[in-house]
Protein backbone atom coordinates (compact mmCIF):
# COMPACT_ATOMS: atom_id res chain seq x y z
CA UNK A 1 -21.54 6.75 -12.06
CA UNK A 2 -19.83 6.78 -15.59
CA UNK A 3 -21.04 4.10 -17.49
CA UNK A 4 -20.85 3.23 -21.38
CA UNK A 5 -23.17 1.56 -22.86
CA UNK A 6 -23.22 -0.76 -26.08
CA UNK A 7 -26.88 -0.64 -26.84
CA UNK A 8 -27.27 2.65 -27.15
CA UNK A 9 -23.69 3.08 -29.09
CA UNK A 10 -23.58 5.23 -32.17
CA UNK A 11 -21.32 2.60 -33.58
CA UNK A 12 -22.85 0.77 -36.39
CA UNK A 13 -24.46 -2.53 -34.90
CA UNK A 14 -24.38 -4.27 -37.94
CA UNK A 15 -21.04 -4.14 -37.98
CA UNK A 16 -18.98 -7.01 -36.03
CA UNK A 17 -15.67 -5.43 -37.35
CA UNK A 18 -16.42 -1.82 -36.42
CA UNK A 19 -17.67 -3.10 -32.87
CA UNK A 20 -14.66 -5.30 -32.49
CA UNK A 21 -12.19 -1.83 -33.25
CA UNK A 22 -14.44 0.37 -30.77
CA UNK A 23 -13.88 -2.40 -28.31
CA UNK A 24 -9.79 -3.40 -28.57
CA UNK A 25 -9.21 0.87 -28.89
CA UNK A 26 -10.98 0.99 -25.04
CA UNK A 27 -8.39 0.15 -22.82
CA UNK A 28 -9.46 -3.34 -20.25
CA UNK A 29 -11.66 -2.65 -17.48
CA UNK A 30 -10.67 -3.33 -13.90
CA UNK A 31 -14.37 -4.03 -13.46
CA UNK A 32 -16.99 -4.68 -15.42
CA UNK A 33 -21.14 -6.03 -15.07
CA UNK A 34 -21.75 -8.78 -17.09
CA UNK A 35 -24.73 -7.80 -18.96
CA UNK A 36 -27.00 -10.43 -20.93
CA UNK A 37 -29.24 -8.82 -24.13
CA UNK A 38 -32.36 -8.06 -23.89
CA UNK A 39 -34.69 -10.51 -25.51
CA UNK A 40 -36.56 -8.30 -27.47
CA UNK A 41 -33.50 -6.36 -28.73
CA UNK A 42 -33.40 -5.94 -32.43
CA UNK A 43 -29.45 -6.63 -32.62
CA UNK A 44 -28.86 -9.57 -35.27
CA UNK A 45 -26.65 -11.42 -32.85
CA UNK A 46 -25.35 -14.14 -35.72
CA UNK A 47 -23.58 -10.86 -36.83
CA UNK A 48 -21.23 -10.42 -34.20
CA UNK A 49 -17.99 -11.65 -33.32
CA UNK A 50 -18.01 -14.23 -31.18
CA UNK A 51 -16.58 -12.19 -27.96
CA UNK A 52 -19.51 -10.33 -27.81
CA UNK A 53 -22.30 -12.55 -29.00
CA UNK A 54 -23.09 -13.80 -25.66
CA UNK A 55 -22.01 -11.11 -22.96
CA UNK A 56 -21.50 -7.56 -22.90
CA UNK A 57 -19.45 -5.37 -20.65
CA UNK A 58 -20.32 -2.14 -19.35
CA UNK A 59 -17.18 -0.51 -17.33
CA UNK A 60 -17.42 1.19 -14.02
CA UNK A 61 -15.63 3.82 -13.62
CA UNK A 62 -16.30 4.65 -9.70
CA UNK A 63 -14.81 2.24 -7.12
CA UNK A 64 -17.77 3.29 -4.82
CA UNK A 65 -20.08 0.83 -7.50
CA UNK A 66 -17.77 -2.15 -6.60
CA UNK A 67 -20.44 -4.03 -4.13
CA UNK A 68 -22.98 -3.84 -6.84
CA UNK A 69 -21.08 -5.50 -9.52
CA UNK A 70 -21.65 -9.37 -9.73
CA UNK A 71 -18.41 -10.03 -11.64
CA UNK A 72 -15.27 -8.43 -12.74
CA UNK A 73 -12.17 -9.65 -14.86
CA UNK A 74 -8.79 -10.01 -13.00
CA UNK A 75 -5.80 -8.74 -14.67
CA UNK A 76 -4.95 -12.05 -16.36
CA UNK A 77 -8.25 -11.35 -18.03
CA UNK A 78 -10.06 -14.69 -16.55
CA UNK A 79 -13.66 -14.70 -14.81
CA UNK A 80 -13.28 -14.79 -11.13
CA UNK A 81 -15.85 -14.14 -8.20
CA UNK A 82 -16.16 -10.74 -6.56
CA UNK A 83 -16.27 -10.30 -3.35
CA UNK A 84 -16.16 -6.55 -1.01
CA UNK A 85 -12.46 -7.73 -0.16
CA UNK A 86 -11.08 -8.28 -3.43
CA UNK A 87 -12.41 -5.49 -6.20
CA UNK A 88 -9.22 -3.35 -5.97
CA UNK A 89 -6.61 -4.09 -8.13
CA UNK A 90 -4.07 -6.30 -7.10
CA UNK A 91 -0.51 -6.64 -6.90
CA UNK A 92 -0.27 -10.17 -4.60
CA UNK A 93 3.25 -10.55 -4.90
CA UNK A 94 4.07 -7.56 -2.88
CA UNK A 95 1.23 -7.34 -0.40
CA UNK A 96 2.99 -10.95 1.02
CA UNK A 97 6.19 -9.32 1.88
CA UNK A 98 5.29 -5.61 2.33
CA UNK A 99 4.37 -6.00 5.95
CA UNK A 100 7.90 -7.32 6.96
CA UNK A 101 9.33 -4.60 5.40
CA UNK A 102 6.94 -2.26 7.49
CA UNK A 103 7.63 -3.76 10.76
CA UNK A 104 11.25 -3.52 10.30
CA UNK A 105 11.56 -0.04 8.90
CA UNK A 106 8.95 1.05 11.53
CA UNK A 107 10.20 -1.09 14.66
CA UNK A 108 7.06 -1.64 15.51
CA UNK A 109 4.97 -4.78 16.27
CA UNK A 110 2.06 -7.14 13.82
CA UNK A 111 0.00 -4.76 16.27
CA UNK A 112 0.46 -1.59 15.93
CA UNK A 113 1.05 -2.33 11.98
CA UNK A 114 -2.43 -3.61 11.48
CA UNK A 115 -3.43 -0.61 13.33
CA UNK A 116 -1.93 1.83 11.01
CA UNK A 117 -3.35 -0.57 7.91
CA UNK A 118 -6.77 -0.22 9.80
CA UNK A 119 -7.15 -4.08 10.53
CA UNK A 120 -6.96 -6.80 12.90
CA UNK A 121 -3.97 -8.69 13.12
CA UNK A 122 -5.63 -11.86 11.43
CA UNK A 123 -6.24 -9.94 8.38
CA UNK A 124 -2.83 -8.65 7.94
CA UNK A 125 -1.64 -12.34 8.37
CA UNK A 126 -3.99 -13.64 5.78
CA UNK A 127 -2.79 -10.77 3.08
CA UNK A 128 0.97 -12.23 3.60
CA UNK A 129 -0.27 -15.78 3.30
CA UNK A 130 -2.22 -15.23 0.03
CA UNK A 131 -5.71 -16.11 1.38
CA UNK A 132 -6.85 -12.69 1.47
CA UNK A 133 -6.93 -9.45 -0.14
CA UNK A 134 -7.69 -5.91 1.26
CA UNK A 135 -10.53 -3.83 0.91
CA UNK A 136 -9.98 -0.73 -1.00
CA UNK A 137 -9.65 1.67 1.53
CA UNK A 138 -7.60 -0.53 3.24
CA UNK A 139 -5.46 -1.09 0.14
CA UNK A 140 -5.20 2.51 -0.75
CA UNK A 141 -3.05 2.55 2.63
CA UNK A 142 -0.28 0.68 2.09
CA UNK A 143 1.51 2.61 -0.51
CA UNK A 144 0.98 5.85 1.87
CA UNK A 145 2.65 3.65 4.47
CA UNK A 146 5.14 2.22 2.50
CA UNK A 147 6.63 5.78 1.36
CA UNK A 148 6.65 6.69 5.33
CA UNK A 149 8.72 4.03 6.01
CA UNK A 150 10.78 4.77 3.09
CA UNK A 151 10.65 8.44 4.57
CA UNK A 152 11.93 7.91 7.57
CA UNK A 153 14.81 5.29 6.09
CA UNK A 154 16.16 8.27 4.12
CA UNK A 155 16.60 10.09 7.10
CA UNK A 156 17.63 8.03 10.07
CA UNK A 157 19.12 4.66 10.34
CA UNK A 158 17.81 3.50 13.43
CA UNK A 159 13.95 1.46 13.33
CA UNK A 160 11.60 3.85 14.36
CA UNK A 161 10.72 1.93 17.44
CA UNK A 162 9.62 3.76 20.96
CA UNK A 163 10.20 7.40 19.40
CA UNK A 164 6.65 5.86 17.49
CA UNK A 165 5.14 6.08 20.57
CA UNK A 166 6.41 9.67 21.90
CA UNK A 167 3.31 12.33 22.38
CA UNK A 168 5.21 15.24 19.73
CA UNK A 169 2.36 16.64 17.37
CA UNK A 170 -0.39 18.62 19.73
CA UNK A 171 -0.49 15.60 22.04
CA UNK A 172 -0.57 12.76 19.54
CA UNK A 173 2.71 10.31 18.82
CA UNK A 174 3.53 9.42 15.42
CA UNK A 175 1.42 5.94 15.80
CA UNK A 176 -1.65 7.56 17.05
CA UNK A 177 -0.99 9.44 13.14
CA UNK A 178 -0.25 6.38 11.64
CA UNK A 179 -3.33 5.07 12.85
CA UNK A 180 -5.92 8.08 12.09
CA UNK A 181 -8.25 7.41 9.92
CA UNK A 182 -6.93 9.29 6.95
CA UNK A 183 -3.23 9.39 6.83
CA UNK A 184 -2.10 13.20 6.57
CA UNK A 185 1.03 12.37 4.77
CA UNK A 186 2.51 15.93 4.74
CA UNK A 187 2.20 16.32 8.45
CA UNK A 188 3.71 13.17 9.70
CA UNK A 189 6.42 13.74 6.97
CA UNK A 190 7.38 16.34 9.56
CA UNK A 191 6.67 14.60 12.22
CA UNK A 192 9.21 11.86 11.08
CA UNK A 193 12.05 14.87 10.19
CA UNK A 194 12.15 16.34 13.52
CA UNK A 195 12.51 12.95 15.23
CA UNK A 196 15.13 12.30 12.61
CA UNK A 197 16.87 15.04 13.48
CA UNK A 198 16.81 14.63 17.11
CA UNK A 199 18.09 10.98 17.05
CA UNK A 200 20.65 11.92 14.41
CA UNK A 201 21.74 14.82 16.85
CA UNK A 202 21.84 12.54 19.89
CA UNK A 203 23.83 9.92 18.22
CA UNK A 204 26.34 12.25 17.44
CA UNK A 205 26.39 13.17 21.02
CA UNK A 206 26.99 9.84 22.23
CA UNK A 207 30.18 9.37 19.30
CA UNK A 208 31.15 12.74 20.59
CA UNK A 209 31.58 10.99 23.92
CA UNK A 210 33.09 8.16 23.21
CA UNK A 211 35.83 9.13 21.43
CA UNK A 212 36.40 11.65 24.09
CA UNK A 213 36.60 8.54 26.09
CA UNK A 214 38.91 6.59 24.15
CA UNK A 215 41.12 9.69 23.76
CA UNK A 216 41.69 9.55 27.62
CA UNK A 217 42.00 5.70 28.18
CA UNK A 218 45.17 6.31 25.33
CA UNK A 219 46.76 9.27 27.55
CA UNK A 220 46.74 7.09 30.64
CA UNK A 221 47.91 3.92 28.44
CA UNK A 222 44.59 1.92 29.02
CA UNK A 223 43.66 -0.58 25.78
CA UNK A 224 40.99 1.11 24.63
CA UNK A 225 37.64 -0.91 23.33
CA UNK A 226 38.12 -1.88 19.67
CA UNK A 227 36.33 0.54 17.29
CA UNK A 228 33.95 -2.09 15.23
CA UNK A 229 32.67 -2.85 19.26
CA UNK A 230 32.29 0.87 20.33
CA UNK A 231 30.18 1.20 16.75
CA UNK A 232 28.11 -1.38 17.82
CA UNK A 233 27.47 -0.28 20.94
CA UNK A 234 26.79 3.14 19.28
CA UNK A 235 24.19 2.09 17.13
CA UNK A 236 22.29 -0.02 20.08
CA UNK A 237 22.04 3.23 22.02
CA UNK A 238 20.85 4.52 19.49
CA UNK A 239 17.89 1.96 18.44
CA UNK A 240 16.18 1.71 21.74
């Protein structure tokens, strides 16, 4: 673990405006130990600025030392508790919609989405309501989810839905990928293209068809089903 540390700074310690440059230069730290000064240490205390006179802050660089730190600064810069569930950074406002926007894009159910996010369904519901945040394995998933969805928006426009659940990679459907343990973003990628492909080929089967239809009801003068309602129909096919 990468740690810097004050006392042993070549900075000069009599110095309160030298420290105070050293320190605004460094950018914030997402988490930091609080540190109090050794009582035998030498540092002439009634020299420094105030910031640092009572508390010191040595930055962790390795998410891995997360459970050992008693204390870390939030982005807003205040003192707040940490906990195992709430060391990665945090971006609350979109973690409370983000799993809407999953299910939808996905077509897939609270329970198969906390599957892919490697959680229980309670958890998931807690991160929309604001009581809880993820771990950060867990959070590192939801942007790799999030660009899947995305993914698969850009090239169908049907919800995901069953074709999730469809053995096509060696045996395994697109959720049982969604759900591995690490997300192999490259191969579902191309997972999510061929299914794509296939749906977008099917659905322009099924048009295929029903214009043929329409073309004959016309040559033997039968009203024809409006166009907006043949659309619709269209794109129900095509979503289940």
């Amino acid at each position: 673990m990468t740690a810097f540390d004050l006392y042993s700074s070549p900075i000069r310690q009599d110095d309160p405006e030298m420290v105070d440059q050293f320190c605004s230069a460094s950018s914030p730290p997402a988490i930091v130990q609080i540190v109090d000064p050794p009582a035998d240490d030498p540092w002439d205390y009634r020299n420094l600025a105030e910031a640092y006179r009572w508390r010191l802050e040595v930055t962790l660089h390795e998410v891995g030392a997360a459970h050992q730190v008693e204390r870390y600064y939030s982005e807003n810069g205040v003192d707040v508790e940490s906990t195992p569930d709430d060391v990665a950074p945090t971006t609350v406002g979109e973690l409370t919609s983000l799993p809407d926007k999953l299910k939808i894009r996905f077509g897939i159910g609270m329970k198969h989405l906390a599957a892919a996010l490697g959680v229980e369904r309670p958890a998931v519901y807690a991160w929309m309501k604001g009581e809880r945040l993820p771990q950060p394995k867990r959070w590192g998933r939801i942007p790799s989810l999030s660009e899947l969805a995305n993914f698969w928006q850009e090239h169908s426009s049907h919800p995901l839905s069953r074709r999730a659940f469809v053995p096509v990679e060696s045996g395994l459907s697109v959720m049982d990928l969604l759900s591995a343990e690490s997300l192999d973003l490259s191969k579902i990628k191309e997972v999510l293209k061929k299914l794509a492909t296939a749906e977008n080929d099917r659905s322009a089967r099924l048009r295929e068809k029903a214009v043929a239809m329409r073309e004959r009801m016309k040559s033997r003068s039968v009203m024809p089903l409006p166009d907006v309602l043949v659309d619709q129909t269209l794109r129900d096919l095509g979503g289940r």
